[in-house]
N, C-alpha and C. Protein backbone atom coordinates (compact mmCIF):
# COMPACT_ATOMS: atom_id res chain seq x y z
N UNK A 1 -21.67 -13.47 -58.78
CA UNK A 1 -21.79 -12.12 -58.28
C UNK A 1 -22.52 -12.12 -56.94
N UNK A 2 -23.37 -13.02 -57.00
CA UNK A 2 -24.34 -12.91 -55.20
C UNK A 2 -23.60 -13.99 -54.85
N UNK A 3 -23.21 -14.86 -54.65
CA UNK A 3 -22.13 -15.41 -54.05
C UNK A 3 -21.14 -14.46 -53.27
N UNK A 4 -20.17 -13.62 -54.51
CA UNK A 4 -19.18 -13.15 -54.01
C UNK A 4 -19.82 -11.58 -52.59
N UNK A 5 -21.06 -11.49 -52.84
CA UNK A 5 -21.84 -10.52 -51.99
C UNK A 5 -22.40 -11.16 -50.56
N UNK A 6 -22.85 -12.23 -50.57
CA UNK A 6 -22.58 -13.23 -49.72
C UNK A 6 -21.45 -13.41 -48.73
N UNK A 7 -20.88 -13.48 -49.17
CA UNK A 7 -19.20 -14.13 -48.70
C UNK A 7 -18.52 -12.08 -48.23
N UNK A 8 -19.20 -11.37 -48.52
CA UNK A 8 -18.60 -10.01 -48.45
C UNK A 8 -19.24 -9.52 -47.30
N UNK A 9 -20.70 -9.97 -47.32
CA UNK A 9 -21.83 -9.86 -45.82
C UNK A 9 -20.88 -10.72 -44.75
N UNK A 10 -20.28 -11.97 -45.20
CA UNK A 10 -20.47 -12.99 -43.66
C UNK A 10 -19.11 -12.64 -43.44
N UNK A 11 -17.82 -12.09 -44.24
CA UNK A 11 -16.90 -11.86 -43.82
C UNK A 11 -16.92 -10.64 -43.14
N UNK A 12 -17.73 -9.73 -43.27
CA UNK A 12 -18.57 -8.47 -42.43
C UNK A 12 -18.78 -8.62 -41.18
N UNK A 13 -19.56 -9.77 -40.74
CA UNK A 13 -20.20 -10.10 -39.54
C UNK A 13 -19.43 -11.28 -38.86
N UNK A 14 -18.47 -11.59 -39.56
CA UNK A 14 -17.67 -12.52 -38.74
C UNK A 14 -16.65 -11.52 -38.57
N UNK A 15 -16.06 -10.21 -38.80
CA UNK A 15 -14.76 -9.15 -38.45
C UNK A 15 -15.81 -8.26 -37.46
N UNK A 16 -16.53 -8.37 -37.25
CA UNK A 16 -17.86 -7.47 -36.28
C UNK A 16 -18.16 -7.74 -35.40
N UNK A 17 -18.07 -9.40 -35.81
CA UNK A 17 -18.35 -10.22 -34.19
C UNK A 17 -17.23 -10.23 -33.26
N UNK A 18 -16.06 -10.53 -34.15
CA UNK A 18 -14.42 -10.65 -33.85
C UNK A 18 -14.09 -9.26 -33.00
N UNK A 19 -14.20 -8.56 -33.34
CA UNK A 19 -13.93 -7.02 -32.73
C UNK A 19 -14.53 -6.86 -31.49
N UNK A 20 -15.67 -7.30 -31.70
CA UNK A 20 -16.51 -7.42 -29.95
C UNK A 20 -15.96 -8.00 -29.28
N UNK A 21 -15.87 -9.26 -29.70
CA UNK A 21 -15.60 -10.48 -28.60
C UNK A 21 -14.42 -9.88 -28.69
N UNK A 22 -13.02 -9.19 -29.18
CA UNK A 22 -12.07 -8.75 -28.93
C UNK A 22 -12.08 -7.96 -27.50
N UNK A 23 -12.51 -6.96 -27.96
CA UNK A 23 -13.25 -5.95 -26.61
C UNK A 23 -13.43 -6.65 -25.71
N UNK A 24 -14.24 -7.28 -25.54
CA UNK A 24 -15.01 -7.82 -24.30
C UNK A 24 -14.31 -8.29 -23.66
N UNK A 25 -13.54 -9.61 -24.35
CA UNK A 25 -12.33 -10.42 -23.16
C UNK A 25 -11.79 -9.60 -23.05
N UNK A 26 -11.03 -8.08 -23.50
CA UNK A 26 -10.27 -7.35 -22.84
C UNK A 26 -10.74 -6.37 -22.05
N UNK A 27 -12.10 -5.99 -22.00
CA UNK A 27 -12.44 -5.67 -20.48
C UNK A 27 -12.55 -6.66 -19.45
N UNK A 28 -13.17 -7.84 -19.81
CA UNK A 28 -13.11 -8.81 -18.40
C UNK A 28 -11.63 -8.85 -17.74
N UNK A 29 -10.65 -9.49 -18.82
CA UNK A 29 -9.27 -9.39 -18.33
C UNK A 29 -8.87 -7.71 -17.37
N UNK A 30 -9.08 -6.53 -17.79
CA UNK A 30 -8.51 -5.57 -16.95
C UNK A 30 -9.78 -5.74 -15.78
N UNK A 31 -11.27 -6.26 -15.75
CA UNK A 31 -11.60 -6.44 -14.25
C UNK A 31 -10.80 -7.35 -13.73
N UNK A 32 -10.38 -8.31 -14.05
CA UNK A 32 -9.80 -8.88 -13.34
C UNK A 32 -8.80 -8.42 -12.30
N UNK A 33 -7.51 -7.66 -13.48
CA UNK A 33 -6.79 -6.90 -13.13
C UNK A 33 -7.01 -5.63 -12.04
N UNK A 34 -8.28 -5.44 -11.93
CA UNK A 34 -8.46 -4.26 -10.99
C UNK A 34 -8.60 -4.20 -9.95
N UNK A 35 -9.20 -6.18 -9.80
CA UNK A 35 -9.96 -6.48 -8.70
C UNK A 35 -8.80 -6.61 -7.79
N UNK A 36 -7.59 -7.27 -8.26
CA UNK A 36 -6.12 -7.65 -7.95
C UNK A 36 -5.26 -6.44 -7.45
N UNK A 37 -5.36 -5.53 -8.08
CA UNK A 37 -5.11 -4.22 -7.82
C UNK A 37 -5.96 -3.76 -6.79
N UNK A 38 -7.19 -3.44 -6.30
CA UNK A 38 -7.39 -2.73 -5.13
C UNK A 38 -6.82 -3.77 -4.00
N UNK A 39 -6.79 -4.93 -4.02
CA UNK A 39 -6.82 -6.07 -3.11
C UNK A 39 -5.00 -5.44 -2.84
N UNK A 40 -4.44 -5.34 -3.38
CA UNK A 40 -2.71 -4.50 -2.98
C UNK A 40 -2.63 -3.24 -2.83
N UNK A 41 -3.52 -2.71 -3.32
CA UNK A 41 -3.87 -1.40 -2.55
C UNK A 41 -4.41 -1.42 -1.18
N UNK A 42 -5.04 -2.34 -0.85
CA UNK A 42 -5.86 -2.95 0.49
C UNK A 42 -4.79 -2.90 1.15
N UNK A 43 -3.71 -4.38 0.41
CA UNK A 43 -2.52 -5.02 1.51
C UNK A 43 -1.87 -3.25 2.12
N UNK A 44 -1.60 -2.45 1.23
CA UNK A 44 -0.48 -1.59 1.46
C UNK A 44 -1.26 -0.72 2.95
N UNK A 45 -2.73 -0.29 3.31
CA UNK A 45 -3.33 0.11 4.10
C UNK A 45 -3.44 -0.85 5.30
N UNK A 46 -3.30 -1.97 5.09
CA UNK A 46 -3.17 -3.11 6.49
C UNK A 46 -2.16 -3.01 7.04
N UNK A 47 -1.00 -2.97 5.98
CA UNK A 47 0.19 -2.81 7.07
C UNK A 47 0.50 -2.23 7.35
N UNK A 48 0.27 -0.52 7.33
CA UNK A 48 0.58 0.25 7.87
C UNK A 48 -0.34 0.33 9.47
N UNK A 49 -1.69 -0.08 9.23
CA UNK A 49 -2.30 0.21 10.35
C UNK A 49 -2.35 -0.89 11.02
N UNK A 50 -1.61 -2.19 10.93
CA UNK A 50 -1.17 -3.34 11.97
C UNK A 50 0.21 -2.27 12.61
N UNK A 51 1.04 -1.62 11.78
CA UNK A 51 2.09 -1.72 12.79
C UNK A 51 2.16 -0.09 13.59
N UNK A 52 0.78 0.56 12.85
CA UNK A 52 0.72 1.38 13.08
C UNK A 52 -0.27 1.26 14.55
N UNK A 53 -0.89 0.75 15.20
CA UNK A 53 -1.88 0.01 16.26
C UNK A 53 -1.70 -0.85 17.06
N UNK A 54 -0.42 -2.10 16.12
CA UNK A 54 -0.38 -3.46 16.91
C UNK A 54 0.84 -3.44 17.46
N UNK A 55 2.09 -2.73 16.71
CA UNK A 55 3.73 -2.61 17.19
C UNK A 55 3.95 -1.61 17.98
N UNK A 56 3.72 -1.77 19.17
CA UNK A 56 4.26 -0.17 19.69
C UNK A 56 5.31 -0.54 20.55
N UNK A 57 6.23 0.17 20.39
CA UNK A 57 7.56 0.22 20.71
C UNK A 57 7.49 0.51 21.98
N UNK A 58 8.43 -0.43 22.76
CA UNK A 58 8.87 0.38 24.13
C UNK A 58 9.83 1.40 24.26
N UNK A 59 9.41 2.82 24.85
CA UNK A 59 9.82 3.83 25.00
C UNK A 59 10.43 3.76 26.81
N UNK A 60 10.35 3.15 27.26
CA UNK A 60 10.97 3.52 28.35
C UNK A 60 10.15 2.40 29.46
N UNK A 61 10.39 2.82 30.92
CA UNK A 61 10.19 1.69 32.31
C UNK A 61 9.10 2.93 32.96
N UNK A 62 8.67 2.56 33.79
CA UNK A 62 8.21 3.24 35.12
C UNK A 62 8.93 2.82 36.55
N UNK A 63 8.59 3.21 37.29
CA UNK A 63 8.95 3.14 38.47
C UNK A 63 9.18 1.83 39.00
N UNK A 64 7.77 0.78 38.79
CA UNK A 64 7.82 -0.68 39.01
C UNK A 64 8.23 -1.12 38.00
N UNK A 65 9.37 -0.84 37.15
CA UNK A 65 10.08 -1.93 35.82
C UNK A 65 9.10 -2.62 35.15
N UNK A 66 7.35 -1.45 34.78
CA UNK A 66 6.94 -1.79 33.50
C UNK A 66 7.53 -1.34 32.10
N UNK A 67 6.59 -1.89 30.99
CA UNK A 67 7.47 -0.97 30.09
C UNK A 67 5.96 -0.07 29.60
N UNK A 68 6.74 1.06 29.49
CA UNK A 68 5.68 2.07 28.40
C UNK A 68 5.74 2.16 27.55
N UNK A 69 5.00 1.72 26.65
CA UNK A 69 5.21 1.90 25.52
C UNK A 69 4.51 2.70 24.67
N UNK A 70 4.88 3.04 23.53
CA UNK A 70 4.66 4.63 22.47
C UNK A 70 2.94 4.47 22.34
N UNK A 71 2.36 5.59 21.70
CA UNK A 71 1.27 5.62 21.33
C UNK A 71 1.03 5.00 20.45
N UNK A 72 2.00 5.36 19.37
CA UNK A 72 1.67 4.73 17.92
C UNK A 72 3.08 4.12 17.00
N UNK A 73 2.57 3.07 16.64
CA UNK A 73 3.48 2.19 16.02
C UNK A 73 4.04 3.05 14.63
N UNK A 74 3.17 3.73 14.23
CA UNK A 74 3.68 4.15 12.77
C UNK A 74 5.04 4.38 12.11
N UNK A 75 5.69 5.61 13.69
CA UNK A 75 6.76 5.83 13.59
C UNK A 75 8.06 5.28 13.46
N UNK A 76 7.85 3.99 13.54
CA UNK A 76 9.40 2.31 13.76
C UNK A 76 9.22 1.82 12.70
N UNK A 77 8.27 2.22 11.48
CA UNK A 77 8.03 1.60 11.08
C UNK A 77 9.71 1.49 9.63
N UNK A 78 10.17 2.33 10.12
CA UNK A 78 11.61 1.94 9.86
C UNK A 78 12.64 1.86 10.65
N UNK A 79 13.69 0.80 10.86
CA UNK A 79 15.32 0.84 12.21
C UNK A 79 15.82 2.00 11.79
N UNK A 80 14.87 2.99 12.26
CA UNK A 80 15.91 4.26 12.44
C UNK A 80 16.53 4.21 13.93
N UNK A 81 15.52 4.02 14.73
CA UNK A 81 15.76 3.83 16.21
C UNK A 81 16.14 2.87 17.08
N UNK A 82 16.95 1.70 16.43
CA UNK A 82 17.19 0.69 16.54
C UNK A 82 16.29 -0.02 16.94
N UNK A 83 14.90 -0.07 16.73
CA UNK A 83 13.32 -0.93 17.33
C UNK A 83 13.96 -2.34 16.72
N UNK A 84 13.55 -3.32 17.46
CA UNK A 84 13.46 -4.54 16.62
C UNK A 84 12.38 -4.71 15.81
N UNK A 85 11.34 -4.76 15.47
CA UNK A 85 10.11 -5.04 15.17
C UNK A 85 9.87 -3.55 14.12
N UNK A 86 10.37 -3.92 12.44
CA UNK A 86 9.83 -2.60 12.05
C UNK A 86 9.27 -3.23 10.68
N UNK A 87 8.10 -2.57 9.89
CA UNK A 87 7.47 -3.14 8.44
C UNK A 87 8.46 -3.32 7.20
N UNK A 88 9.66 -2.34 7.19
CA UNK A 88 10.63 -2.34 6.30
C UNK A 88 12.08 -2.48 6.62
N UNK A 89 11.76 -3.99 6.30
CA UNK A 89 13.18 -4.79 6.65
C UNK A 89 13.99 -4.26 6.20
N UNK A 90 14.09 -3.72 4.84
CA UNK A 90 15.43 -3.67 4.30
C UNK A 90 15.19 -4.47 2.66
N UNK A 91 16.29 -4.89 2.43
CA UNK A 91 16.60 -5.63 1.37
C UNK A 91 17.06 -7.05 1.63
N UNK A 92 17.32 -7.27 2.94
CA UNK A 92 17.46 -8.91 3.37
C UNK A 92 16.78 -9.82 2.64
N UNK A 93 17.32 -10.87 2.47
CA UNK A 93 16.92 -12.06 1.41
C UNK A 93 16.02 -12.54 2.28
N UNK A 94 16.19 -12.53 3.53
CA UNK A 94 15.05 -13.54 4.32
C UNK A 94 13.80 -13.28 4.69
N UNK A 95 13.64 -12.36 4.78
CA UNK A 95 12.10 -11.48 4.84
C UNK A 95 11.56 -11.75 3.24
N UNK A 96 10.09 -12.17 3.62
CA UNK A 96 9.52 -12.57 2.55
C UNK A 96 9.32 -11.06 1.81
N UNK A 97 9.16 -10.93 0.69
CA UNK A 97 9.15 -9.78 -0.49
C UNK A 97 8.03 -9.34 -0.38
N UNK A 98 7.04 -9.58 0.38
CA UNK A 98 6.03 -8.53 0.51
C UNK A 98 5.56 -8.27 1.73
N UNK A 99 6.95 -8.11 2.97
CA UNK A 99 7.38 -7.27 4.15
C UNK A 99 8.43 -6.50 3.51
N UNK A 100 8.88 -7.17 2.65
CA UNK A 100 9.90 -5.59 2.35
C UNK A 100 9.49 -4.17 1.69
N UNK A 101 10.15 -3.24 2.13
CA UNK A 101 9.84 -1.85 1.72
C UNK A 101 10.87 -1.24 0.48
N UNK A 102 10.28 -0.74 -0.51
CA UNK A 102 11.31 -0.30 -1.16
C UNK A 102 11.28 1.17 -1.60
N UNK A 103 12.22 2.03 -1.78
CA UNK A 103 11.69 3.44 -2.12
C UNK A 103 11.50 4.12 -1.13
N UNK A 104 11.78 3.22 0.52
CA UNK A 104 11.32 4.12 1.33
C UNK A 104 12.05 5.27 1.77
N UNK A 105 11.13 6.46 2.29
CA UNK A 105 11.82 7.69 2.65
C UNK A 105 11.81 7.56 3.95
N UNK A 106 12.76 7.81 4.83
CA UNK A 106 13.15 7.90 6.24
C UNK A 106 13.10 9.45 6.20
N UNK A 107 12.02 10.02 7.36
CA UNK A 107 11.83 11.42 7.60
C UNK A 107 13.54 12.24 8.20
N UNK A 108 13.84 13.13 7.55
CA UNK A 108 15.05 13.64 8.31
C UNK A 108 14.84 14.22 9.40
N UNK A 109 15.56 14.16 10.41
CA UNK A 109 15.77 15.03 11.58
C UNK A 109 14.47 14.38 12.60
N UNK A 110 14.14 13.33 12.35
CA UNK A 110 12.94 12.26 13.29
C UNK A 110 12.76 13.25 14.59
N UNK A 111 13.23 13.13 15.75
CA UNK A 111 13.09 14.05 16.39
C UNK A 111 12.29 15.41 16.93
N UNK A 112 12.85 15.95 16.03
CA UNK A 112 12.71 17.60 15.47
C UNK A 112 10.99 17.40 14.69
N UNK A 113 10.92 16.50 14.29
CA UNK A 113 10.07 16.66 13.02
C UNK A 113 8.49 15.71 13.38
N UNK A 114 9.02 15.76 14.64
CA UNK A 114 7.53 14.32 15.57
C UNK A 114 7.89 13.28 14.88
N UNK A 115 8.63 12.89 14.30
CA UNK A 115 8.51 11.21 14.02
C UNK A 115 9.29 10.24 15.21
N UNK A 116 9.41 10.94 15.98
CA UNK A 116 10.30 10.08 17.01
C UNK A 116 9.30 9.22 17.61
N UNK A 117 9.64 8.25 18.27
CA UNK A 117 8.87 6.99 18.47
C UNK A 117 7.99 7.41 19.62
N UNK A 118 8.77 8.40 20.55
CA UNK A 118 7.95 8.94 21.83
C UNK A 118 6.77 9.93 21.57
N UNK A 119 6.98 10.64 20.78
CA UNK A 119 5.51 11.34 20.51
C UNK A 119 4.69 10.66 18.98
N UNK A 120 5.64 11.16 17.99
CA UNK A 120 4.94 10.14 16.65
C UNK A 120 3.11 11.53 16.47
N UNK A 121 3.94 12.53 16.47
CA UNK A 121 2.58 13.12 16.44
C UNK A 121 2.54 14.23 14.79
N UNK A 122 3.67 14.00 14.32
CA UNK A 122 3.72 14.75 12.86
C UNK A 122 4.86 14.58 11.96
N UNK A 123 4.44 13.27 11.27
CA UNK A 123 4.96 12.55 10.94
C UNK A 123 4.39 12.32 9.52
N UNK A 124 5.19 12.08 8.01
CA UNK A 124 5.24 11.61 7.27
C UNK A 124 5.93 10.23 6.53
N UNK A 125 5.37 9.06 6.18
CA UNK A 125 6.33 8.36 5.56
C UNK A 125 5.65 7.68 4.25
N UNK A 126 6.86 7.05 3.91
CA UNK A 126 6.20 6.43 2.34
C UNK A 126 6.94 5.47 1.80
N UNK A 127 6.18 4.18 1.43
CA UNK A 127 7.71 3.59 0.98
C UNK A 127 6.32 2.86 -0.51
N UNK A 128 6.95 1.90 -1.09
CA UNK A 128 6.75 0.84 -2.31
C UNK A 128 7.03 -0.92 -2.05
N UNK A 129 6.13 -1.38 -2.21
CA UNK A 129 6.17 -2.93 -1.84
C UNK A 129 6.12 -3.58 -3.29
N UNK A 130 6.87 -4.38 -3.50
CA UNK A 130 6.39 -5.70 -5.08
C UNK A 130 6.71 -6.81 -4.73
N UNK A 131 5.64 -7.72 -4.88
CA UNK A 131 5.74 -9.12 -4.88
C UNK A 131 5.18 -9.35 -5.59
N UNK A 132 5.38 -10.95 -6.24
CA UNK A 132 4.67 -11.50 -7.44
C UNK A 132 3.75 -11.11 -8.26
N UNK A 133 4.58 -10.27 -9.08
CA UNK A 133 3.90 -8.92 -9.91
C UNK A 133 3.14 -7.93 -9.85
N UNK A 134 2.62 -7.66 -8.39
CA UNK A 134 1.34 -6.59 -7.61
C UNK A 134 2.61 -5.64 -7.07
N UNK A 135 2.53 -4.28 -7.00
CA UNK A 135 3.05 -3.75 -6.34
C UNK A 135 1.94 -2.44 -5.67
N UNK A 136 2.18 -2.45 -4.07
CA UNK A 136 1.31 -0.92 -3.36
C UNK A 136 2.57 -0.05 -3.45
N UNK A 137 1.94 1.50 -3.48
CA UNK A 137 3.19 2.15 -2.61
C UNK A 137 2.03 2.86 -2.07
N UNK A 138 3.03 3.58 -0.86
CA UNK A 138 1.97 4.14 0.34
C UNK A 138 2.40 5.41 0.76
N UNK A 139 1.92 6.08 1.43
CA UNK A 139 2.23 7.54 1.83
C UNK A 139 0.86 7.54 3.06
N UNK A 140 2.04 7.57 4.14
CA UNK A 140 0.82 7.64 5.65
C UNK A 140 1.81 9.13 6.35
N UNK A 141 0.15 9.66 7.29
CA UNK A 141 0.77 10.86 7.58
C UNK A 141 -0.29 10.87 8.50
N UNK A 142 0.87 11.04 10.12
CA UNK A 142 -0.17 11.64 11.23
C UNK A 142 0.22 12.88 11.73
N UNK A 143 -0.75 13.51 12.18
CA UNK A 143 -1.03 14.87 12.53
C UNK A 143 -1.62 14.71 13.98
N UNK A 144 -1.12 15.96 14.78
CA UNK A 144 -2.10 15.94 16.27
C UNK A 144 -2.73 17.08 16.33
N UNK A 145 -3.10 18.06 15.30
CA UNK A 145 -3.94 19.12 15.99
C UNK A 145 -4.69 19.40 14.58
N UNK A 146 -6.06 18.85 14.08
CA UNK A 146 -6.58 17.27 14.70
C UNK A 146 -5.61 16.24 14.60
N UNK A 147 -5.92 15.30 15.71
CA UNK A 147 -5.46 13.93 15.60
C UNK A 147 -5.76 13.36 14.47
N UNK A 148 -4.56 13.41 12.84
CA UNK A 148 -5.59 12.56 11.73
C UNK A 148 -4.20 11.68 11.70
N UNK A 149 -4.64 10.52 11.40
CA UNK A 149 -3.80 9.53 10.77
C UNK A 149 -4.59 9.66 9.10
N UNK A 150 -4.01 9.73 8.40
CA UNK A 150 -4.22 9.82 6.57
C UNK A 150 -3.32 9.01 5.79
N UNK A 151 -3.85 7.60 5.25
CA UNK A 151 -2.73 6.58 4.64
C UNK A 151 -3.52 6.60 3.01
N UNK A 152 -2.97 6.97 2.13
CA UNK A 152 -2.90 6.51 0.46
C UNK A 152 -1.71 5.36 0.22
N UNK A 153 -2.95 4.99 -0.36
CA UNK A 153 -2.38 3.55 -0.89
C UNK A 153 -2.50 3.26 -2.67
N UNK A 154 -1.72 3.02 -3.64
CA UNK A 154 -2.37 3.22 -4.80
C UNK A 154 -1.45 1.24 -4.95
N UNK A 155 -2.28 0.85 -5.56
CA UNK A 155 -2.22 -0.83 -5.90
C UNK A 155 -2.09 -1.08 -7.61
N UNK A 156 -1.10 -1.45 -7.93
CA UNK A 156 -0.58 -1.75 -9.46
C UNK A 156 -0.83 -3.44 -9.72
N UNK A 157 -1.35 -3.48 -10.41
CA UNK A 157 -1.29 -5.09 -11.17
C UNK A 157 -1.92 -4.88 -12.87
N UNK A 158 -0.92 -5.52 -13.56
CA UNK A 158 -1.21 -4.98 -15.37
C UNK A 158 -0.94 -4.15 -14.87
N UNK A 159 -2.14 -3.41 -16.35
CA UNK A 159 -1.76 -2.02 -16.42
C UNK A 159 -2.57 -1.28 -15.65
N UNK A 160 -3.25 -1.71 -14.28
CA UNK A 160 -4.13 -1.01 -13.48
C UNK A 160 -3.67 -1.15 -12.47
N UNK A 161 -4.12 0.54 -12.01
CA UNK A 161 -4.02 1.04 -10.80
C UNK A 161 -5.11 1.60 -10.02
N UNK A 162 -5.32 0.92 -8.89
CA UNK A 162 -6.24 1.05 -8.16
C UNK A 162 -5.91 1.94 -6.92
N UNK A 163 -6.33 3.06 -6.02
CA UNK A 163 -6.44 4.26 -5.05
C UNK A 163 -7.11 3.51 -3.88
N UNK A 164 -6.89 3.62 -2.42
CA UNK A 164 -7.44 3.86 -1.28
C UNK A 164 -7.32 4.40 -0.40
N UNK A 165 -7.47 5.40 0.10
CA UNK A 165 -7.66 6.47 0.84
C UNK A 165 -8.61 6.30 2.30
N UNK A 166 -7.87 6.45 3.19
CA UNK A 166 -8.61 6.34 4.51
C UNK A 166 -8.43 7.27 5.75
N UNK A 167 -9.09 8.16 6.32
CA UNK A 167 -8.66 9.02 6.99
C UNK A 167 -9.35 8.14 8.74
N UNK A 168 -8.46 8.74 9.84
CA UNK A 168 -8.92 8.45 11.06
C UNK A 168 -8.52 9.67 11.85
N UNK A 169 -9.55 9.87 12.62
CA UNK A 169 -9.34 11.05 13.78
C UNK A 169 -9.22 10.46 15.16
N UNK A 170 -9.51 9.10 15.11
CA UNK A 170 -9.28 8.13 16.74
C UNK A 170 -7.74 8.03 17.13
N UNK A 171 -7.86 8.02 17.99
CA UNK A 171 -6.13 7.89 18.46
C UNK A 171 -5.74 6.04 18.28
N UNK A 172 -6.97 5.16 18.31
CA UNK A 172 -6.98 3.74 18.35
C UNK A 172 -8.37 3.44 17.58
């Protein structure tokens, strides 16, 4: 009888201990997961503001056959305008899978709507990136009256999703 009370305690505290240590590795595992997740939430905010800063399209010559080029890269950031140099290749096999864009929305009526490469002053876009199981998607949006550039970025890996949010009022 204290035997079988015995054996009723340690099978107690060995399903007690079990349950913890259950828990536990499965919070370490989703930090893990989270840490991985903002880090593609990160990627999805870099590339918009490399090509949004570093690609600027030539818009035209001057007088002495320089070139001028746009304010802001953001706007190429799809061949709507035949640019060479844009973040969302496409679906091409040869572009590595996390330059490609997927899901993306091309603003209608570019033009009309400031997304044209020459002003680029009110403008929405958004696309979805996945590579080796991380996926960002993004939604960037500039405005000129204030000057805001505003990029959300939300970063998936597991079952976590990580947010970054960054606003700028600098033109550079």
């Amino acid at each position: 009888m204290i035997t079988s009370f015995i054996m009723i305690i340690i099978l107690s505290v060995v399903l007690s201990v079990s349950a913890i240590l259950y828990s536990q590795l499965k919070m370490i595992k989703n930090i893990g997961d989270s840490v991985v997740s903002f880090y593609a939430a990160d990627s999805g905010i870099e590339k918009v503001l490399y090509y949004d800063r570093r690609v600027m399209p030539t818009i035209g010559q001057d007088g002495q056959g320089n070139n001028i080029l746009a304010e802001r890269g953001l706007c190429v950031m799809y061949n709507t305008s035949g640019y060479q140099q844009t973040a969302c290749q496409g679906s091409d096999s040869s572009f590595d899978p996390s330059v490609r864009c997927n899901n993306a929305t091309v603003p209608n009526a570019l033009a009309a709507n400031g997304c044209d490469a020459d002003t680029c002053d009110n403008c929405e876009i958004s696309f979805d990136t996945t590579f080796n199981g991380k996926s960002y998607s993004v939604i960037a949006r500039v405005q000129n009256n204030p000057y805001l550039l505003s990029i959300e970025s939300k970063g998936n890996y597991g079952n976590v999703v990580r947010k970054i949010e960054i606003f700028s009022t600098s033109r550079y």
